[in-house]
Protein backbone atom coordinates (compact mmCIF):
# COMPACT_ATOMS: atom_id res chain seq x y z
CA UNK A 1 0.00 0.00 0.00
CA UNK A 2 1.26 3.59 -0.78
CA UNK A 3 1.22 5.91 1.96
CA UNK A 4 0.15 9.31 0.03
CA UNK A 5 0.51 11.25 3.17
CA UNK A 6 4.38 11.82 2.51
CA UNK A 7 3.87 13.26 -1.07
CA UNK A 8 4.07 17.12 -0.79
CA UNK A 9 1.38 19.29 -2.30
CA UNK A 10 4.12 20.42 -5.28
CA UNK A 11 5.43 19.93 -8.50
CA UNK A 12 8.20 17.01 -9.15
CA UNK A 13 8.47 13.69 -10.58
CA UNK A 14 7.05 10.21 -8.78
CA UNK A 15 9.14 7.35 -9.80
CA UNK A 16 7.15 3.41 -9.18
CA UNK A 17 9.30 0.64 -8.53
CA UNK A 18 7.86 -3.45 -8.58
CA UNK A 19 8.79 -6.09 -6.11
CA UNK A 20 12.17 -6.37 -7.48
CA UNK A 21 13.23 -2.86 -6.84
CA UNK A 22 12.98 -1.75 -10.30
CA UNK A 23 11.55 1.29 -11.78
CA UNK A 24 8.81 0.42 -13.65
CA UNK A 25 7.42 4.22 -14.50
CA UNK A 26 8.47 8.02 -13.93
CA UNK A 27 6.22 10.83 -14.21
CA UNK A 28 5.47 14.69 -13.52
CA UNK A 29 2.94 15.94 -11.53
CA UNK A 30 1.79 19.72 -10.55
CA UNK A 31 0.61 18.68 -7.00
CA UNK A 32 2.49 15.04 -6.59
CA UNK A 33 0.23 13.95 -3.76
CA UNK A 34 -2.73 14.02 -5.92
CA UNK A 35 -1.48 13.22 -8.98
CA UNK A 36 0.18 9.95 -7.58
CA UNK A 37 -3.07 9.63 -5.90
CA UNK A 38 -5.39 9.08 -8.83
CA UNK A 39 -3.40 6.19 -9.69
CA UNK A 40 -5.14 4.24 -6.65
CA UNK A 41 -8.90 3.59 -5.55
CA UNK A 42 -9.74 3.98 -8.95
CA UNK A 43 -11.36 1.70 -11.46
CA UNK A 44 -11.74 3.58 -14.74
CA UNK A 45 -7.70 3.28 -15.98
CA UNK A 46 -6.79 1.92 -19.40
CA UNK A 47 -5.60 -1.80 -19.60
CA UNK A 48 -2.15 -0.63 -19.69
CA UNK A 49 -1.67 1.93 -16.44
CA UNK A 50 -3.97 -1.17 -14.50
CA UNK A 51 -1.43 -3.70 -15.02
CA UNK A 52 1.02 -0.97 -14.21
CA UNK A 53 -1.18 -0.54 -10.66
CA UNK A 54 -1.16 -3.99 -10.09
CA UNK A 55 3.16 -4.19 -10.13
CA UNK A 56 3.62 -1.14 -7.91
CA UNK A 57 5.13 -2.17 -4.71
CA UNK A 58 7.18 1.11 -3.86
CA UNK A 59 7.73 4.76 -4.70
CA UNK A 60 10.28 7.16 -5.05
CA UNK A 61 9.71 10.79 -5.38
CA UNK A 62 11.69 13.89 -6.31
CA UNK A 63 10.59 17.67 -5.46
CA UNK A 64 11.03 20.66 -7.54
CA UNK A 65 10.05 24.19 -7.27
CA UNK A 66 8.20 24.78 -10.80
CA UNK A 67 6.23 22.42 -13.02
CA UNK A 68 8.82 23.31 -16.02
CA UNK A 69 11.51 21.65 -13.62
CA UNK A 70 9.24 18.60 -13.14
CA UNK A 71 9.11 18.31 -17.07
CA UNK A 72 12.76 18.38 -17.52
CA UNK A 73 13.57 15.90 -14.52
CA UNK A 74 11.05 13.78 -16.43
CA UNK A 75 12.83 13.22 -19.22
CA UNK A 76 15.96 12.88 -17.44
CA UNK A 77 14.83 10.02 -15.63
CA UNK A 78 12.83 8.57 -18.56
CA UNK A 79 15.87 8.31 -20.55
CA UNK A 80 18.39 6.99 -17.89
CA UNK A 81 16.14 4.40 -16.02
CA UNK A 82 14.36 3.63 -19.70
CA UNK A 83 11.14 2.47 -17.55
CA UNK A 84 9.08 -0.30 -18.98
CA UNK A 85 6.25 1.62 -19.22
CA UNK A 86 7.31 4.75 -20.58
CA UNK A 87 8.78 3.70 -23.53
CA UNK A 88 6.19 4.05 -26.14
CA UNK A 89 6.80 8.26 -24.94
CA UNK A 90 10.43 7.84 -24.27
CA UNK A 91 11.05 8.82 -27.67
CA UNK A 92 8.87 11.98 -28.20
CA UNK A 93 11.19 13.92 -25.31
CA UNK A 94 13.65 15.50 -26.93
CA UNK A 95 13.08 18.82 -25.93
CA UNK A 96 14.45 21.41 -28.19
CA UNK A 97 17.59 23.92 -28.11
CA UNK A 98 18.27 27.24 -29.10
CA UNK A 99 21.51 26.75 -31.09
CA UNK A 100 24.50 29.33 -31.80
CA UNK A 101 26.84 28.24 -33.92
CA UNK A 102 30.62 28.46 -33.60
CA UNK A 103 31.38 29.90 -37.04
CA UNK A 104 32.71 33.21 -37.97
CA UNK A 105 29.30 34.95 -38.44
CA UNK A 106 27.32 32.60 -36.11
CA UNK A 107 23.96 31.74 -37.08
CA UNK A 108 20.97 31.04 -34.43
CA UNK A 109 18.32 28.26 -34.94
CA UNK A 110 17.15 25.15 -33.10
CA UNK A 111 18.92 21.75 -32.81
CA UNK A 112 17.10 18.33 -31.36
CA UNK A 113 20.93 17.40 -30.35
CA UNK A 114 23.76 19.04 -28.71
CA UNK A 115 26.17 17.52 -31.59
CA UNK A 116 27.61 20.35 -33.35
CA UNK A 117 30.03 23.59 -32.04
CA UNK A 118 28.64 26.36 -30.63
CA UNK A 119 26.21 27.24 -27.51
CA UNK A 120 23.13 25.71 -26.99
CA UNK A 121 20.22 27.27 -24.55
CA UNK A 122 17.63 25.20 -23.27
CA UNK A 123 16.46 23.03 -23.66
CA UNK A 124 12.66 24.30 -24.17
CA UNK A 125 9.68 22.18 -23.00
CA UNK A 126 7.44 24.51 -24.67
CA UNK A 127 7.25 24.85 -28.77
CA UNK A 128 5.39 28.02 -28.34
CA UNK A 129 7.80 29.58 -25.95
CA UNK A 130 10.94 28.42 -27.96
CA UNK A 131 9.77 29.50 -31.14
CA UNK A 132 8.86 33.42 -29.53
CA UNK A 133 12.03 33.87 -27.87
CA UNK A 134 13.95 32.79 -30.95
CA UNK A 135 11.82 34.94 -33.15
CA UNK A 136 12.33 37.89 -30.78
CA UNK A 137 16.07 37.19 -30.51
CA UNK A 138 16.54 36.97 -34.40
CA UNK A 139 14.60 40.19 -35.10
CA UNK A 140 15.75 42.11 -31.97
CA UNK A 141 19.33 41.28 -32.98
CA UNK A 142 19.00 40.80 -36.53
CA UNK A 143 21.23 37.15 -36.63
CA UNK A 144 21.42 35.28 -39.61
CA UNK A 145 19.43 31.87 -39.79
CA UNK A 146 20.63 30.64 -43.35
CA UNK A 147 22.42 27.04 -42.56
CA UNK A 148 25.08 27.98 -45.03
CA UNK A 149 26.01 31.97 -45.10
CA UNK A 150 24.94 32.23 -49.20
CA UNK A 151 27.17 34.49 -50.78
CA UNK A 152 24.31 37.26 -52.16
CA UNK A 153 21.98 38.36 -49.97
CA UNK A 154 18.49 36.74 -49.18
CA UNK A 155 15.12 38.08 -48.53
CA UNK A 156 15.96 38.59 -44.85
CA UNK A 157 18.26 40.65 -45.42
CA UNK A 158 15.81 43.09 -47.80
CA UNK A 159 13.03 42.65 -45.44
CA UNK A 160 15.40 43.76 -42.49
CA UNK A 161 15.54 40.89 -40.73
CA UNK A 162 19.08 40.05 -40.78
CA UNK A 163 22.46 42.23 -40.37
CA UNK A 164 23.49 41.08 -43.79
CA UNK A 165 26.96 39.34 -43.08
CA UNK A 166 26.86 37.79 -46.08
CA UNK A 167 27.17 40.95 -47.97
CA UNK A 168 29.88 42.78 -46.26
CA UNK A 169 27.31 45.36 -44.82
CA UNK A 170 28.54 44.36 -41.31
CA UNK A 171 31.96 44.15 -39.73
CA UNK A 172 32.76 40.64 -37.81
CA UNK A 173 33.26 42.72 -34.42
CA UNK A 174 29.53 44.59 -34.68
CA UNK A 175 28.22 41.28 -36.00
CA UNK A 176 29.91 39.50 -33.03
CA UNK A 177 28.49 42.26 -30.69
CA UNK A 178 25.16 41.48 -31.21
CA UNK A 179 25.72 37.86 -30.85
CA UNK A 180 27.20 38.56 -27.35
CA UNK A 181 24.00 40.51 -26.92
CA UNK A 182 21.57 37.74 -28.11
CA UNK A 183 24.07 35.71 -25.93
CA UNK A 184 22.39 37.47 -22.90
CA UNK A 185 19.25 37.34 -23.54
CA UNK A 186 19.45 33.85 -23.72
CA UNK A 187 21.29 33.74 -20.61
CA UNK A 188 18.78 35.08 -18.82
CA UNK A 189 20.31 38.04 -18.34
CA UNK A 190 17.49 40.07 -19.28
CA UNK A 191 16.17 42.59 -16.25
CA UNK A 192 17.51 45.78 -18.12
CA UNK A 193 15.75 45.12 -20.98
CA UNK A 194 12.82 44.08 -19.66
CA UNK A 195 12.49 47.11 -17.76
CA UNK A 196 12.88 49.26 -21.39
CA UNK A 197 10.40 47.42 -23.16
CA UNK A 198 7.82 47.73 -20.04
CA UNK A 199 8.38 51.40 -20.31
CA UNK A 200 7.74 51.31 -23.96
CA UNK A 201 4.88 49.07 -23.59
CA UNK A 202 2.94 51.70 -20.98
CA UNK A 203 4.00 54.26 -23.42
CA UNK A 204 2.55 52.69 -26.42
CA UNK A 205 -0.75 52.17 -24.55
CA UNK A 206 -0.98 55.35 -24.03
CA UNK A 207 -0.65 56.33 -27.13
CA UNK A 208 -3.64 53.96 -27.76
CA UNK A 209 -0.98 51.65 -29.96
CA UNK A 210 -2.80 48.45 -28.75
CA UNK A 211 -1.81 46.10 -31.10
CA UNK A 212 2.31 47.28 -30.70
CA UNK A 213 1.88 47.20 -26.99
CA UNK A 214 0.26 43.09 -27.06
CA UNK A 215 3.56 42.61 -29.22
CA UNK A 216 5.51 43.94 -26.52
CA UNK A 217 3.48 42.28 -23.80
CA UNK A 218 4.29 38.54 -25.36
CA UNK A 219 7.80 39.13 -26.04
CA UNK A 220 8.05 40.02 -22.51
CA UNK A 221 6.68 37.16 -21.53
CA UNK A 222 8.56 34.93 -23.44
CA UNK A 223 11.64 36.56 -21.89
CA UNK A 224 10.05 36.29 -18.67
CA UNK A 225 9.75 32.75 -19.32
CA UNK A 226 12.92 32.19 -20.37
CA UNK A 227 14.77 34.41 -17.45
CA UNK A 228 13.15 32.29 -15.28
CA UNK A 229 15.30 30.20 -12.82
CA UNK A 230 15.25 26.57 -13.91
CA UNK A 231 17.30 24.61 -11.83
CA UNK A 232 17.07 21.07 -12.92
CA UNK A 233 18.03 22.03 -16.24
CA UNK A 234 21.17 24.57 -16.82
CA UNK A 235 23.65 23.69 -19.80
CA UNK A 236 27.33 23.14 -18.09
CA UNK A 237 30.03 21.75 -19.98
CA UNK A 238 31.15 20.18 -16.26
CA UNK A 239 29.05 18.29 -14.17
CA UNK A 240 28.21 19.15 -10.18
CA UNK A 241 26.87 17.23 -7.40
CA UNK A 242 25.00 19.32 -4.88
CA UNK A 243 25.23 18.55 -1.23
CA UNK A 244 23.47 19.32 1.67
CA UNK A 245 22.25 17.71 5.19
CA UNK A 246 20.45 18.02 8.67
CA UNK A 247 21.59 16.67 11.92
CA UNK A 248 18.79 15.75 14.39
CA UNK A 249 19.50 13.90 17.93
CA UNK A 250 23.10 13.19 16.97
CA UNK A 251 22.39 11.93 13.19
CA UNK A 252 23.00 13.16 9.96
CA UNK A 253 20.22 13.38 7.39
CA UNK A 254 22.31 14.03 4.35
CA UNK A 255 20.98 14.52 0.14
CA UNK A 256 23.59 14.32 -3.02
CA UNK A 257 22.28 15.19 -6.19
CA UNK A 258 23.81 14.54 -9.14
CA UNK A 259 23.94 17.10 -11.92
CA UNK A 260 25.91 16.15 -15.55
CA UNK A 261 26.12 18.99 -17.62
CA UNK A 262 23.30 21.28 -16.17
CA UNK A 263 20.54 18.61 -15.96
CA UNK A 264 19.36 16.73 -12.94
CA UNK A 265 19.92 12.66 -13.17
CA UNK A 266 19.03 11.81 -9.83
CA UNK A 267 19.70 11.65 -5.71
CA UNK A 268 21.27 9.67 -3.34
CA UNK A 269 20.09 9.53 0.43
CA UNK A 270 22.11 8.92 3.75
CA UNK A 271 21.38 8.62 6.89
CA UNK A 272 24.36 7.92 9.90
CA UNK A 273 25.66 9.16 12.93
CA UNK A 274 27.18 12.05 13.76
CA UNK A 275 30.99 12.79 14.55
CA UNK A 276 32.72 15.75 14.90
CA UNK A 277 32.63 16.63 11.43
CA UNK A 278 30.60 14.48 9.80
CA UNK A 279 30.04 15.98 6.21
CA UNK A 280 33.65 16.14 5.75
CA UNK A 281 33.87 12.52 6.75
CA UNK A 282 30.97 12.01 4.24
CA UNK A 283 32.68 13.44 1.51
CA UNK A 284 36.24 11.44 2.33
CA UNK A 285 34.58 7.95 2.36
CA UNK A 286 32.09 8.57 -0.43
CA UNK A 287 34.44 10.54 -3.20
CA UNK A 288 37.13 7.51 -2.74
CA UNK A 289 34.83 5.12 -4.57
CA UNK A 290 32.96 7.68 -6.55
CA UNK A 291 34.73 9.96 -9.37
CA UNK A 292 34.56 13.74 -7.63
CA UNK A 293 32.29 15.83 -9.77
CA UNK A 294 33.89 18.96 -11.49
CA UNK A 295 31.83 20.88 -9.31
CA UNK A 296 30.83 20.24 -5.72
CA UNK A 297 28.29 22.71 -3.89
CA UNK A 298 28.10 22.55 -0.09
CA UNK A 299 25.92 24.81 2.77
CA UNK A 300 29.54 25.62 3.84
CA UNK A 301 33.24 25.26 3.23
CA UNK A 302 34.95 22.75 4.35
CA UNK A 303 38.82 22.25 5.60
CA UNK A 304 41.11 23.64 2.26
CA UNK A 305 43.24 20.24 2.39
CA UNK A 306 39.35 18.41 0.99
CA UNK A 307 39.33 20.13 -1.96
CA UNK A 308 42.87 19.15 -2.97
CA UNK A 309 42.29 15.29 -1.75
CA UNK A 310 39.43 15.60 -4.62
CA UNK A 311 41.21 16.99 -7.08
CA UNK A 312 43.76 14.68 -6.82
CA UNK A 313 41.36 12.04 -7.15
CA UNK A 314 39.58 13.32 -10.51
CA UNK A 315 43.48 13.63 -11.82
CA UNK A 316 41.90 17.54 -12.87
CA UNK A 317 40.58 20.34 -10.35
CA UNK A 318 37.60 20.25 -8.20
CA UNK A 319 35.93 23.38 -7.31
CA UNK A 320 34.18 23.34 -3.77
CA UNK A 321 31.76 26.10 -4.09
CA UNK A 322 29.48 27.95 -0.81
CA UNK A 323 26.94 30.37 -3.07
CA UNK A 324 25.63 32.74 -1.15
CA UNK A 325 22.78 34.06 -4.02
CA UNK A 326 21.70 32.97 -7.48
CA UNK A 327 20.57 29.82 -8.56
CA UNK A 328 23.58 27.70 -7.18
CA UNK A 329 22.63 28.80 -4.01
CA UNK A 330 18.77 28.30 -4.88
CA UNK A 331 19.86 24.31 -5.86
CA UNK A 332 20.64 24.02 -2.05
CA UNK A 333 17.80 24.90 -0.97
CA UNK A 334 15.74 22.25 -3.24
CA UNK A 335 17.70 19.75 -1.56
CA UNK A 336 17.35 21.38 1.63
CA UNK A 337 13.63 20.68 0.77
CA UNK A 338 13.76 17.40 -0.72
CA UNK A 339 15.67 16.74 3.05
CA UNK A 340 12.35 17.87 4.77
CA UNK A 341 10.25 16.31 2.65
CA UNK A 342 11.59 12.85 2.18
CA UNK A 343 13.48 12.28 5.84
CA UNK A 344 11.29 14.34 8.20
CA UNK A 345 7.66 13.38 6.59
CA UNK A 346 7.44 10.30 8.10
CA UNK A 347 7.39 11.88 11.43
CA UNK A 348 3.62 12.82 11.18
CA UNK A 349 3.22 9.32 10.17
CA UNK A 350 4.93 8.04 13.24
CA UNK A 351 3.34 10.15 16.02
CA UNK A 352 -0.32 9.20 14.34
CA UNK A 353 0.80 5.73 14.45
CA UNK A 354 1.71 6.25 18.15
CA UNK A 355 -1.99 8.02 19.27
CA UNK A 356 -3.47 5.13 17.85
CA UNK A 357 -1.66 2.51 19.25
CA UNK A 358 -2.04 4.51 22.90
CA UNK A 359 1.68 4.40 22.87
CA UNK A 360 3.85 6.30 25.46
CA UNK A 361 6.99 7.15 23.64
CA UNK A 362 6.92 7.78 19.91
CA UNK A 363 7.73 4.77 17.94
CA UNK A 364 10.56 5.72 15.90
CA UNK A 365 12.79 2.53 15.41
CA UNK A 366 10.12 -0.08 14.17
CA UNK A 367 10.55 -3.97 13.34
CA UNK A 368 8.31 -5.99 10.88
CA UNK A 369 8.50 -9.43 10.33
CA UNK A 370 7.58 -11.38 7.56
CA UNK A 371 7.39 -15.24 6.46
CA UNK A 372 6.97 -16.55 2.73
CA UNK A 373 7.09 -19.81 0.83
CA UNK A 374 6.89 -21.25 -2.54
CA UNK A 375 4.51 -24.22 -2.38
CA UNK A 376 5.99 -25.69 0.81
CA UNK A 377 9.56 -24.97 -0.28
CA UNK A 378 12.40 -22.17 0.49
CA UNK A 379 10.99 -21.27 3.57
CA UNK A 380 12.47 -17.58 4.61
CA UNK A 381 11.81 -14.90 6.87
CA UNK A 382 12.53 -11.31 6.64
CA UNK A 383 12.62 -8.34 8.95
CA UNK A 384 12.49 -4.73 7.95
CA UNK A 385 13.29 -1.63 10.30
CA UNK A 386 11.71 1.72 9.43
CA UNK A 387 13.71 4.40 11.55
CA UNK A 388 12.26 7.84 11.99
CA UNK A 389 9.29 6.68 9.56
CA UNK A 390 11.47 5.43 7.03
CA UNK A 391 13.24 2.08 5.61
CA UNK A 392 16.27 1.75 7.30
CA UNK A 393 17.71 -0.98 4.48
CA UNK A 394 21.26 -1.44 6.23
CA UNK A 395 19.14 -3.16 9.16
CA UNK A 396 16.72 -5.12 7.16
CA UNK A 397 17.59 -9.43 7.72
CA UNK A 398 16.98 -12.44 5.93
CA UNK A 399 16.20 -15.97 7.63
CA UNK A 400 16.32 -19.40 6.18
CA UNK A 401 13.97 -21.12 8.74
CA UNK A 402 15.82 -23.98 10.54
CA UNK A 403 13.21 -25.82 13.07
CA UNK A 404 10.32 -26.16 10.92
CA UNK A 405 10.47 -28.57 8.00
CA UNK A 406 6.67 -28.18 7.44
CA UNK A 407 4.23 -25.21 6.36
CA UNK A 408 4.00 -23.63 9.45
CA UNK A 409 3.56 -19.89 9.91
CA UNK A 410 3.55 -19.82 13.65
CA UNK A 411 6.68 -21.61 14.36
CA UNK A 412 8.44 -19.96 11.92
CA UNK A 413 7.16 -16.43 12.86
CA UNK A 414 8.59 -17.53 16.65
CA UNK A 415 11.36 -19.08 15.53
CA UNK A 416 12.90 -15.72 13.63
CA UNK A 417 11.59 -13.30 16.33
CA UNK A 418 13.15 -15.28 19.10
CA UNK A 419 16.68 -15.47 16.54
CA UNK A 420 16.36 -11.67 16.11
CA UNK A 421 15.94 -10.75 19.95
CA UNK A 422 18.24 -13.29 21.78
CA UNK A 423 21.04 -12.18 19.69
CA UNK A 424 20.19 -8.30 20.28
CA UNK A 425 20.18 -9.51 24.02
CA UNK A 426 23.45 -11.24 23.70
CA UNK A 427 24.64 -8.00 22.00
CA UNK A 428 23.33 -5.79 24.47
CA UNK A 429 22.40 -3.94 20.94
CA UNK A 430 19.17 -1.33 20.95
CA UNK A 431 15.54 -2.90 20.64
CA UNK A 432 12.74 -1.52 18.60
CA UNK A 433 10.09 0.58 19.58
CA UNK A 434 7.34 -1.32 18.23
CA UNK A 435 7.47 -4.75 16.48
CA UNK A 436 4.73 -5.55 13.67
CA UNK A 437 3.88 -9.04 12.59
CA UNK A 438 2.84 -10.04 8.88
CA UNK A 439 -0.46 -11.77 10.34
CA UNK A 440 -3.26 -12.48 12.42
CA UNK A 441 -4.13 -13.13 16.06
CA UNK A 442 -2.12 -17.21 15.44
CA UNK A 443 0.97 -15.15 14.48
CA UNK A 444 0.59 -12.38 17.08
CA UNK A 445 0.31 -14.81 19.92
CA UNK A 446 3.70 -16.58 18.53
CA UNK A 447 5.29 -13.66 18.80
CA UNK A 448 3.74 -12.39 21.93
CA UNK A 449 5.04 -15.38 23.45
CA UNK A 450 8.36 -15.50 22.51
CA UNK A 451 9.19 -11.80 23.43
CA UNK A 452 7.06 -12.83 26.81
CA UNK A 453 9.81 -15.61 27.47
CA UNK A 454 12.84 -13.38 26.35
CA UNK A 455 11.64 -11.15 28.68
CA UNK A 456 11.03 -8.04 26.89
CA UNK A 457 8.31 -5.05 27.14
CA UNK A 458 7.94 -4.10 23.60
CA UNK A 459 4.98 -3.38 22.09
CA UNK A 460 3.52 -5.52 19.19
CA UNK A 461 0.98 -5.72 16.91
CA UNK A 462 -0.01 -8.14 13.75
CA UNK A 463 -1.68 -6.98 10.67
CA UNK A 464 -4.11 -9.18 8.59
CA UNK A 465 -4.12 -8.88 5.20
CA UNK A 466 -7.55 -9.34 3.81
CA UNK A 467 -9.09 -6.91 5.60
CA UNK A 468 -5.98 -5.07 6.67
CA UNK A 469 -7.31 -5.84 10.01
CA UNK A 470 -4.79 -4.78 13.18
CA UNK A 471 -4.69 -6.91 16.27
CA UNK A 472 -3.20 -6.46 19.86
CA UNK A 473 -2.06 -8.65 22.41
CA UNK A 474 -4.94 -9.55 24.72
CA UNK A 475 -7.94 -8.73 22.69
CA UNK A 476 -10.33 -10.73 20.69
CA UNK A 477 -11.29 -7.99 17.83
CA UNK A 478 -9.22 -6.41 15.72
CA UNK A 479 -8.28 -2.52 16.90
CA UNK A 480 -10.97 0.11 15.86
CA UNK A 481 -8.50 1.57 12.70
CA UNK A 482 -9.96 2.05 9.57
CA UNK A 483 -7.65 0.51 6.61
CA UNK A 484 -7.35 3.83 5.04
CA UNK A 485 -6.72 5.96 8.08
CA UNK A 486 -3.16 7.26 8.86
CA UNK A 487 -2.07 4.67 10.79
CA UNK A 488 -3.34 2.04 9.06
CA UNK A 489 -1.62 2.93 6.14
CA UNK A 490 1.78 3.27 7.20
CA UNK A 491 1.42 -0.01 8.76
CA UNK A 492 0.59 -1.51 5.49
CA UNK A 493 3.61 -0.09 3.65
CA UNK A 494 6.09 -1.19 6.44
CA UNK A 495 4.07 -4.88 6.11
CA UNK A 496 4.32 -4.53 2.37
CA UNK A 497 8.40 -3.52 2.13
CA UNK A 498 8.45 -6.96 4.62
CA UNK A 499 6.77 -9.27 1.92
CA UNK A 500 8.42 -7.66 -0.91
CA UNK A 501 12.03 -8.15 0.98
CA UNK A 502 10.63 -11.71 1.72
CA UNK A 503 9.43 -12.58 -1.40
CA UNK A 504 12.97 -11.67 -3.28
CA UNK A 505 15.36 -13.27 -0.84
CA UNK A 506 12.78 -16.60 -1.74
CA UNK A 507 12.82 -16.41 -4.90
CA UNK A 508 16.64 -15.75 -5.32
CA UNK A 509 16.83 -19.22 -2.56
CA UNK A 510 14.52 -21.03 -5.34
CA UNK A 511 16.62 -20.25 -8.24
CA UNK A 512 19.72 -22.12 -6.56
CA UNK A 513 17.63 -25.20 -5.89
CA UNK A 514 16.43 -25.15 -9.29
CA UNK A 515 19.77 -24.81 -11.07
CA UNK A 516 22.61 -25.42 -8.73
């Protein structure tokens, strides 16, 4: 079951993964809670997006600040995770460039592929946009947009529409001055002449020049549009990984993204403990099995001797950058965000959890247990932890069940839990706050009992599948929580990452019987 209640109410891209882990589909969304939403409780999908439904085990999401962002990450991921059912679309992405090219007299047009010299802007998820800012740009600046410069002059070039390099009538340094020019605009760097043309616009409609003042109202929007910060996409010729963290009771909740040439490819998340300077650790351990990025951008600097350590291992120089303003700086703060949102989310879905269980403390370090079988054969348990509302996948545990040679859920539920707890006894290691069992009252008493004889408080609960019913030691009905309530749902996904977890480490078991 997917919990919606961590989805934010913004624009990014929702990426479903099947039992195996992989990524089966990646899309955009305006509002990602509902949009990932309507993909569940409903019965009027096409063929296609319900088997789709049926496969989704997990989800993976990825904020952004603008819809135009979430388009851009789209493709991104589209194209690098090639997802089974995207790829009758995977195709139709390209988004388009504005394209300068790197002759003598450059000429401006568009390009599908960054595979020629020159500068490219973009790219542009919108034909209409595209094609107003290059029509502005080409008239404002007069460029040529011939593919070969023809050596007598065209109709352009009578109509006023381009500088006429062709013909001599401009020298190479004007010419090259209003490429610089066009260069800007297309930069983004736009704000002064914005400001001109909304002066001229105001003055024109006064003058009652409507239809000249509409003109000048769209081409400021288009440059609007295009001056507008869009971080997932920036063209680079180096690539940057982005960096940034929050430490909460003595543990680091840290982000990377990954950024190859201006466009977003993805995250990585990691949680551990904190030392005395844990980033910096981080970066040490991480960068000596991963190549160091061109560019790395941090919340602050770190010790001078790191950046030379990463240079050294590129073999070229690493910048370390701190922005204080501008979009760099504006990139930290979207993972600052995507922090919030994906680590600290699940903390409204633990303290529910905990008023409906009538729980003292908070359960924040939780324990599911799981059994599965194939017909009678590779019996296995698994365990999952969710810490802080969220898998915890360096504590998860397999079990080949030892003690039961028949099908026997009970046993084998006891037999695991009683593995798992002696040895965190023997270890004097820390115990969960709240242990959940794949099952019904049979399973919960198993459990109950063994915990009873090990001699530990901790709370536990089963949860039936059918009815996604949720039992309690000591009482004969299930506990008054609806199965789409809160609670209930965050149960289920903790229940469901313990079957999927079981299910794989069975089948992988079955696959050595079957060919040794």
């Amino acid at each position: 079951m997917i919990d919606l209640s961590v989805l934010p109410d913004s624009p990014g891209c929702y990426l479903f993964s099947d039992s195996e882990g992989t990524i089966i589909y990646v899309g955009k969304a305006k509002n990602l809670r509902r949009r990932v939403g309507s993909y569940f409780g409903r019965h009027d999908h096409d063929p296609k997006t319900e088997v789709m439904v049926e496969h989704i085990t997990s989800l993976d999401f990825i904020a952004t600040d603008t819809e135009v962002e979430a388009l851009l990450l789209e493709n991104t991921l589209i194209k690098k995770h090639r997802p089974r059912y995207n790829i009758d679309l995977r195709d139709s992405r390209n988004y388009a460039y504005i394209h300068l090219s790197g002759e003598k007299f450059p000429g401006i047009g568009i390009a599908r592929k960054r595979d020629a010299s020159g500068k490219y802007f973009g790219p542009f998820v919108s034909a209409g946009e595209r094609d107003e800012v290059l029509a502005f740009v080409k008239k404002t600046f007069r460029l040529r947009s011939c593919r070969h410069m023809p050596k007598r002059p065209c109709l352009r070039y009578h109509l006023s529409r381009c500088s006429g390099p062709c013909t001599g009538a401009i020298s190479p340094e004007e010419y090259n001055r209003q490429v610089r020019m066009a260069e800007s605009v297309l930069d983004g760097n736009t704000s002064e002449l914005i400001a001109s043309m909304e002066e001229e616009m105001r003055a024109r409609s006064a003058e009652t020049d409507f239809e000249k003042a509409m003109e000048l109202r769209d081409q400021i929007s288009a440059l609007s549009a295009l001056r507008e910060s869009q971080h997932v996409a920036r063209q680079k010729r180096w690539d940057e990984d982005i960096l940034n963290y929050e430490i909460r009771d003595n543990t680091v909740w840290l982000m990377l993204f990954h950024v190859h040439l201006g466009t977003l490819t993805g995250k990585q998340e990691f949680v551990f403990r904190a030392s005395e300077n844990p980033v910096e650790e981080f970066i040490v351990q991480y960068y000596a099995e991963n190549e160091p990025p061109a560019e790395l951008i941090v919340p602050e600097m770190p010790d001078e001797a790191l950046t030379g350590y990463l240079s050294h291992l590129r073999g070229k120089k690493v910048r370390v950058v701190v922005p204080k303003r501008g979009e760099k700086r504006d990139l930290l703060r979207l993972v600052s965000k995507n922090i919030m949102i994906t680590f600290f989310g699940g903390e409204a879905k633990v303290e529910e959890l905990r008023k409906r269980l009538h729980l003292r403390d908070a359960p924040e370090v939780i324990e599911c247990f799981d059994i599965s079988h194939l017909a009678g054969t590779s019996m296995v348990g698994s365990m999952v932890q969710f810490r802080h509302g969220r898998p915890d996948s360096q504590n998860y545990r397999h079990f080949r069940i030892r003690t039961v040679s028949k099908i026997d859920d009970y046993a084998s539920i006891a037999e695991v839990v009683h593995r798992r707890y002696s040895r965190l006894l023997r270890e004097e290691a820390e115990m969960p706050d709240l242990i959940i069992i794949d099952g019904g009252r049979g399973q919960l008493s198993a459990a109950e009992k063994v915990l009873c004889d090990l001699n530990l408080e901790i709370p536990v609960i089963s949860i039936a599948k059918k009815q996604e019913e949720i039992y309690a030691p000591g009482l004969s009905h299930p506990l008054p929580i609806a199965r789409n309530e809160k609670a209930s749902l965050f149960v289920q996904e903790i229940r469901d990452e313990a079957h999927r977890f079981a299910i794989t480490y069975n089948r992988r078991l079955h696959r050595k019987e079957i060919i040794p």
